[in-house]
PDB file of N, CA and C in Angstrom:
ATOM      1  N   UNK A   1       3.919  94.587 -27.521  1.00  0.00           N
ATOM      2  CA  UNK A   1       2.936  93.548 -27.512  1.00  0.00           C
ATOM      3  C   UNK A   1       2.682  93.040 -26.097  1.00  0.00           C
ATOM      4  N   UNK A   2       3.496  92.798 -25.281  1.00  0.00           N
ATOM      5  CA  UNK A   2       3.745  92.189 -24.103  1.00  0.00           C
ATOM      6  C   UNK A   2       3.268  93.749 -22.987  1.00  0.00           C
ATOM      7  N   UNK A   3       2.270  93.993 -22.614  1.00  0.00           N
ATOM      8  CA  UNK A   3       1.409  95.133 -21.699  1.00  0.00           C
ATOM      9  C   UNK A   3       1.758  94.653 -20.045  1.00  0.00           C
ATOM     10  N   UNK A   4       2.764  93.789 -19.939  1.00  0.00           N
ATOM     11  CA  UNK A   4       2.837  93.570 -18.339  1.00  0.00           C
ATOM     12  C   UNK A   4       1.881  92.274 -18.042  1.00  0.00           C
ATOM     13  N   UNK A   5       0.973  92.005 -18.534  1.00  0.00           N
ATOM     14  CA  UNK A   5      -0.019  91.400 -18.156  1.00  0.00           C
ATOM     15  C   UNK A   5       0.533  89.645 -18.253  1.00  0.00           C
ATOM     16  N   UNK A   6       0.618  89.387 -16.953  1.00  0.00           N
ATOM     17  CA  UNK A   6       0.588  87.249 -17.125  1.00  0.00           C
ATOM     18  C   UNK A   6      -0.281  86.538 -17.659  1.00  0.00           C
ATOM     19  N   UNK A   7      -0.484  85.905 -17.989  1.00  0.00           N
ATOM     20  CA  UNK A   7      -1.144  84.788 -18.336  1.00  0.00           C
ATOM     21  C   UNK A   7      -0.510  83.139 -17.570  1.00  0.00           C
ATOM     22  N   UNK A   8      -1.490  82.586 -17.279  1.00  0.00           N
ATOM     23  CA  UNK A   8      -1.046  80.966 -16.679  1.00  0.00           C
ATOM     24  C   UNK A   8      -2.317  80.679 -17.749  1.00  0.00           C
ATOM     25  N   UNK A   9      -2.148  79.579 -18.778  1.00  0.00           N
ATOM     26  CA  UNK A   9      -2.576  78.953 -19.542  1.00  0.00           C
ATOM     27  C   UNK A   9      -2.764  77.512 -18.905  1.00  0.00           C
ATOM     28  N   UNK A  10      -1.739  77.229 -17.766  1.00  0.00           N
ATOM     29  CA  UNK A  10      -1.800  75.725 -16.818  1.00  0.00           C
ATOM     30  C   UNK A  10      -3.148  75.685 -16.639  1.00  0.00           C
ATOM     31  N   UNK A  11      -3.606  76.432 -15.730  1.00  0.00           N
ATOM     32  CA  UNK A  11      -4.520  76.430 -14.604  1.00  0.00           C
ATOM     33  C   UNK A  11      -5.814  76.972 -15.703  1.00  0.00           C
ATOM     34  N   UNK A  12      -6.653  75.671 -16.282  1.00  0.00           N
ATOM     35  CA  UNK A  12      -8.086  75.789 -16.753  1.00  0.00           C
ATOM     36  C   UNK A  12      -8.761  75.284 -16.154  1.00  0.00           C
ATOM     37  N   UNK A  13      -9.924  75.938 -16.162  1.00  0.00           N
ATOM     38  CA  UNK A  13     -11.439  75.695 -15.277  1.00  0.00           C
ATOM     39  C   UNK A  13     -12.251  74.721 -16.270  1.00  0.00           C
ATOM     40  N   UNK A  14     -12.783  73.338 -15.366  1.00  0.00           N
ATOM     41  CA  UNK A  14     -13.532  72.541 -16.195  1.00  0.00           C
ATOM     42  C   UNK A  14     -13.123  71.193 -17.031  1.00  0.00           C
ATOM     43  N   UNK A  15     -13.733  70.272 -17.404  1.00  0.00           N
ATOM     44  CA  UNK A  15     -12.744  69.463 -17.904  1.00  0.00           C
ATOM     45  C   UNK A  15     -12.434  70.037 -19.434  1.00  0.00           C
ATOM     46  N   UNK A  16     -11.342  69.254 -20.309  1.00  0.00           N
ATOM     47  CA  UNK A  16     -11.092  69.256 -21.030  1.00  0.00           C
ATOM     48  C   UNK A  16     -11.609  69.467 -22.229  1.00  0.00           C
ATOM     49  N   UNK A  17     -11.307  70.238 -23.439  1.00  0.00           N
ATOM     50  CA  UNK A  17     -12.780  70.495 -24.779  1.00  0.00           C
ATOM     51  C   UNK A  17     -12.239  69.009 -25.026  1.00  0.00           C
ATOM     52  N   UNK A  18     -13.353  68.381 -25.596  1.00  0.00           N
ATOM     53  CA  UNK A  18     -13.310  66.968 -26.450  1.00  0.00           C
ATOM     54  C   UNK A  18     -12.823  67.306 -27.987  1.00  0.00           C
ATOM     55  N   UNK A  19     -12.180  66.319 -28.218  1.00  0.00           N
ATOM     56  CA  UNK A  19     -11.441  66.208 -29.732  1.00  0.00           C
ATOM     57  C   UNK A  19     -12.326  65.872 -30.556  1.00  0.00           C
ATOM     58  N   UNK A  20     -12.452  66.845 -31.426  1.00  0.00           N
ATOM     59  CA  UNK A  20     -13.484  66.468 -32.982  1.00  0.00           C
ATOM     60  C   UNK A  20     -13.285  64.898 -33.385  1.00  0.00           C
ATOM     61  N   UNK A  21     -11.977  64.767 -33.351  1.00  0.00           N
ATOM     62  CA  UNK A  21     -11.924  63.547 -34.110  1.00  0.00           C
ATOM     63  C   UNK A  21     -12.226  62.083 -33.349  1.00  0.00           C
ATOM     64  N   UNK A  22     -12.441  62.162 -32.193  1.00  0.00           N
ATOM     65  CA  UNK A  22     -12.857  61.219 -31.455  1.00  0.00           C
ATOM     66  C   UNK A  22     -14.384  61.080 -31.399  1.00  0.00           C
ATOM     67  N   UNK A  23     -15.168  60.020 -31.206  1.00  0.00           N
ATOM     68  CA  UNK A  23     -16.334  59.764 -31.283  1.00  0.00           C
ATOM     69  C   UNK A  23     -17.043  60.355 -29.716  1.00  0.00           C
ATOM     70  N   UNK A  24     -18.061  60.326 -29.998  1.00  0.00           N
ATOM     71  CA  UNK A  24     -18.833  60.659 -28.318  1.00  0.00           C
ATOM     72  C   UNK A  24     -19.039  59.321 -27.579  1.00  0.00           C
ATOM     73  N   UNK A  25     -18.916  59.604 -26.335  1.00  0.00           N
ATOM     74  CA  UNK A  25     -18.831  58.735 -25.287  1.00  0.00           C
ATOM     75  C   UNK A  25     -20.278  57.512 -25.457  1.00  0.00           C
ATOM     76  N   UNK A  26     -20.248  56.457 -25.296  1.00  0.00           N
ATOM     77  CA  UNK A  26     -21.117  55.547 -25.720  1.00  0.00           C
ATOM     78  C   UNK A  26     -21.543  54.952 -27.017  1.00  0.00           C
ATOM     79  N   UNK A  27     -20.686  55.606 -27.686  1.00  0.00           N
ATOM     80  CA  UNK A  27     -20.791  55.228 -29.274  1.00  0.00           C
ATOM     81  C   UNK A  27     -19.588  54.439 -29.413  1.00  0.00           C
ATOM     82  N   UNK A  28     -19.991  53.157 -30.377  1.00  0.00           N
ATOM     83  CA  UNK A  28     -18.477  52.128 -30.730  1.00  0.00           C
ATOM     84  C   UNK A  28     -17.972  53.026 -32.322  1.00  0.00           C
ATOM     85  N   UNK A  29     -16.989  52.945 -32.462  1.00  0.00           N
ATOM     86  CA  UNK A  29     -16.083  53.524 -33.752  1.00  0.00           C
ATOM     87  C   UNK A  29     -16.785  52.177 -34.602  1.00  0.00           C
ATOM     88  N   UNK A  30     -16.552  53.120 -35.632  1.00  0.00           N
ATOM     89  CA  UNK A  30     -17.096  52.338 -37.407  1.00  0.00           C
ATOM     90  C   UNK A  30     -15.994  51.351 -37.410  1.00  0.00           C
ATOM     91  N   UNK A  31     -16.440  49.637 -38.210  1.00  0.00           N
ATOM     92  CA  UNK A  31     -15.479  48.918 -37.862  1.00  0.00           C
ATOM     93  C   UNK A  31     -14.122  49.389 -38.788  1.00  0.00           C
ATOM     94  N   UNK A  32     -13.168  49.198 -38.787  1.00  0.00           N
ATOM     95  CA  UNK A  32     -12.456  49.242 -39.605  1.00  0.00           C
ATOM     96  C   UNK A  32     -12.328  48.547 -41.233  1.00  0.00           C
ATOM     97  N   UNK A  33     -11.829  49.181 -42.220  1.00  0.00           N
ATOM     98  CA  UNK A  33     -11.990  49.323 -43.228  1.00  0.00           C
ATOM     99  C   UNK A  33     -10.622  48.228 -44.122  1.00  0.00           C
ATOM    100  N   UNK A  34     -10.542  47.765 -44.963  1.00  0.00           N
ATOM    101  CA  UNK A  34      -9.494  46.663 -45.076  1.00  0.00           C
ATOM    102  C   UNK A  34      -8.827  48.061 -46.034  1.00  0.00           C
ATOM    103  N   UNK A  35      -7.688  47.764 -46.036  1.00  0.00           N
ATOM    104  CA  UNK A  35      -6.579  48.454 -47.125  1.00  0.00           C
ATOM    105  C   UNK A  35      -6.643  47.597 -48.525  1.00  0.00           C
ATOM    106  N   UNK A  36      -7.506  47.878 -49.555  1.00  0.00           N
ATOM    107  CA  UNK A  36      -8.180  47.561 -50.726  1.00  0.00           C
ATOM    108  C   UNK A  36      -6.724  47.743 -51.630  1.00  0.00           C
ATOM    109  N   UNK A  37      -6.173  48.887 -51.246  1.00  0.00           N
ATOM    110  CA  UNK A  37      -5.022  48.973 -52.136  1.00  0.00           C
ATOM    111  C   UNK A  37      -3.421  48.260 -51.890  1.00  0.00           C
ATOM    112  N   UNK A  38      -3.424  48.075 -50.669  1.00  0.00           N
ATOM    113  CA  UNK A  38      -2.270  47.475 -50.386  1.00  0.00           C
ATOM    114  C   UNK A  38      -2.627  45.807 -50.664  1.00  0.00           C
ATOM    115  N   UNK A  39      -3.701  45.593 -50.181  1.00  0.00           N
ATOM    116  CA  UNK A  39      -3.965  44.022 -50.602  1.00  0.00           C
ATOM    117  C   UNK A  39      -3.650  43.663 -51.804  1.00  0.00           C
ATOM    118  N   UNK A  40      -4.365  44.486 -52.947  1.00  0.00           N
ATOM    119  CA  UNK A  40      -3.746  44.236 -54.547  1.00  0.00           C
ATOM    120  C   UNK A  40      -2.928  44.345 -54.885  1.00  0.00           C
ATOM    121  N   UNK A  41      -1.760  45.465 -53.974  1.00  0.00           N
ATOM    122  CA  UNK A  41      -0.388  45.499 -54.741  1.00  0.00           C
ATOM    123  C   UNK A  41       0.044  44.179 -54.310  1.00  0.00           C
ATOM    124  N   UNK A  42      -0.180  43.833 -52.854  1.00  0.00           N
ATOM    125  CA  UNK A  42       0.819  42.509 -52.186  1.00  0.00           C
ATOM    126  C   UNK A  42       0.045  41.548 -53.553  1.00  0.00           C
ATOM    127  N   UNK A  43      -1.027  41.403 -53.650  1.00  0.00           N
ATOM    128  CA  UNK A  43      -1.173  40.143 -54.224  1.00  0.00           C
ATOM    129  C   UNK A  43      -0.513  40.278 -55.921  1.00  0.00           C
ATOM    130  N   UNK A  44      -0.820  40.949 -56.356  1.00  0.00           N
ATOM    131  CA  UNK A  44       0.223  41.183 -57.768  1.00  0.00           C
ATOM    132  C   UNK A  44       1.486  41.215 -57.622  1.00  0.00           C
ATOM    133  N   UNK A  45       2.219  41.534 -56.882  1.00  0.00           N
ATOM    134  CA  UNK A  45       3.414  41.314 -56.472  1.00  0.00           C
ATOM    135  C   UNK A  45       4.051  39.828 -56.183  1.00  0.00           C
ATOM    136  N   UNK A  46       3.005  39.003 -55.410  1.00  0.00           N
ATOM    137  CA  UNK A  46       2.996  37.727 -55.237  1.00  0.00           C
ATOM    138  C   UNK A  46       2.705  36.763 -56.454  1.00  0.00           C
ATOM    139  N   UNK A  47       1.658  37.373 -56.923  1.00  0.00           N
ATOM    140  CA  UNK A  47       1.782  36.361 -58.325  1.00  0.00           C
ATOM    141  C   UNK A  47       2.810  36.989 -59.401  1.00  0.00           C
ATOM    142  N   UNK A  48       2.825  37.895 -59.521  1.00  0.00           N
ATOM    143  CA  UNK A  48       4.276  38.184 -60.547  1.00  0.00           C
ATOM    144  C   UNK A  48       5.624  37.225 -60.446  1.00  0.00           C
ATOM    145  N   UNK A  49       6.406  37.295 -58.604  1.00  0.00           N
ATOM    146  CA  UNK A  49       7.023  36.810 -58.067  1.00  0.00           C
ATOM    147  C   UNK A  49       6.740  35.197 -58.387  1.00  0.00           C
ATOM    148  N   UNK A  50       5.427  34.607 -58.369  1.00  0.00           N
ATOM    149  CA  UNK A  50       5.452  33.229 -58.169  1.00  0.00           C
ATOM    150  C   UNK A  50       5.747  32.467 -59.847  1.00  0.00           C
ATOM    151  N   UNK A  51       5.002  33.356 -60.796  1.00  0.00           N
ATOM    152  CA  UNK A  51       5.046  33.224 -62.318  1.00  0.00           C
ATOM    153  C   UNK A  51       6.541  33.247 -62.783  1.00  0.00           C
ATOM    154  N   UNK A  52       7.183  33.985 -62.033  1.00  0.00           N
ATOM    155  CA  UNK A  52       8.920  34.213 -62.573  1.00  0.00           C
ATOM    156  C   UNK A  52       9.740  33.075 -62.272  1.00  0.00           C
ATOM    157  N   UNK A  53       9.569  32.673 -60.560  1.00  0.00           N
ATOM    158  CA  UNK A  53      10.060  31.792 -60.313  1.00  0.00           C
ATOM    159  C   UNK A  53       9.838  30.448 -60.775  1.00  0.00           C
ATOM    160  N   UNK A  54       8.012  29.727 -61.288  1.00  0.00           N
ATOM    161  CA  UNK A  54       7.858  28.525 -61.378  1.00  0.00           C
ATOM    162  C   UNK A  54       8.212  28.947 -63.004  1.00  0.00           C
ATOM    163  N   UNK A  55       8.300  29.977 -63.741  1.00  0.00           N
ATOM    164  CA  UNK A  55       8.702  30.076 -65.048  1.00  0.00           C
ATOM    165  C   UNK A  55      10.357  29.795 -65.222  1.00  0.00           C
ATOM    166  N   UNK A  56      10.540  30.621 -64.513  1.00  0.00           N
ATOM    167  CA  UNK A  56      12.543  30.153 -64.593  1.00  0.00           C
ATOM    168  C   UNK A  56      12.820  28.513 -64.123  1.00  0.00           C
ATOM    169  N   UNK A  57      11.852  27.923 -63.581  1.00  0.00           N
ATOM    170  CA  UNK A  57      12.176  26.653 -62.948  1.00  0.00           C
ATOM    171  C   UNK A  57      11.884  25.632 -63.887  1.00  0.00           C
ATOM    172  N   UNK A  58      10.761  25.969 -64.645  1.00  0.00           N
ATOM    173  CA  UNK A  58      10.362  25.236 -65.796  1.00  0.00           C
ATOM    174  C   UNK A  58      11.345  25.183 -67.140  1.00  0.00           C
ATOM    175  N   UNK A  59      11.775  26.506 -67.196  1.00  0.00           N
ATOM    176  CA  UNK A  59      13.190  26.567 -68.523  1.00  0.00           C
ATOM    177  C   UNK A  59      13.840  25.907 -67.560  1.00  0.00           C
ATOM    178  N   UNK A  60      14.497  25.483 -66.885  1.00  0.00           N
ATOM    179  CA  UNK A  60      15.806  24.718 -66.121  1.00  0.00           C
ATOM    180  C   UNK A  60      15.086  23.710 -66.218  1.00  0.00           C
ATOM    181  N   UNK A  61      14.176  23.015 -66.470  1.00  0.00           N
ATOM    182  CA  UNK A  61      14.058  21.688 -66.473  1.00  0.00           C
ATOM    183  C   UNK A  61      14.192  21.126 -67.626  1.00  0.00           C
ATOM    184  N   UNK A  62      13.304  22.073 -68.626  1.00  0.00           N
ATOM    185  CA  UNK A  62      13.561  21.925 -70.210  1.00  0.00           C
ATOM    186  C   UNK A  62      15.418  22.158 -70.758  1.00  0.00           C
ATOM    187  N   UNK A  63      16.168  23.039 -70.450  1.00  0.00           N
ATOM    188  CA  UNK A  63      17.145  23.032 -70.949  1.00  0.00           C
ATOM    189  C   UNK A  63      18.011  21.671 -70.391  1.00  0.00           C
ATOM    190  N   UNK A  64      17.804  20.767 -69.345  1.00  0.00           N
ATOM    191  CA  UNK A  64      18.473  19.939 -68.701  1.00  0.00           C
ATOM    192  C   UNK A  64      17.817  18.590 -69.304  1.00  0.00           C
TER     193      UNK A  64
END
């Protein structure tokens, strides 16, 4: 496979190819997008959490 022949891959002519995934120069990026799904888990999580606690707090008042 190897014919003798070098290669230097360092040394390229020109600037750099541009990355697909980056936008073109003078353009602003799309604003960002909220996390739709993490918001609902935190908030169900939070009211689950808050229902347990003011629920367990409420039997401790009634049994006392």
């Amino acid at each position: 496979m190897n014919d003798g022949k070098q290669h230097d891959d360092t040394a390229r002519a020109g600037p750099p190819a541009p990355d697909e995934h980056q936008p073109p120069a003078g353009t602003t990026p799309d604003s960002e997008q909220r996390p739709l799904g993490a918001l609902a888990v935190t908030g169900f999580l939070t009211v689950t959490i808050f229902v347990f606690w003011f629920g367990m707090y409420a039997l401790n008042l009634l049994r006392s």
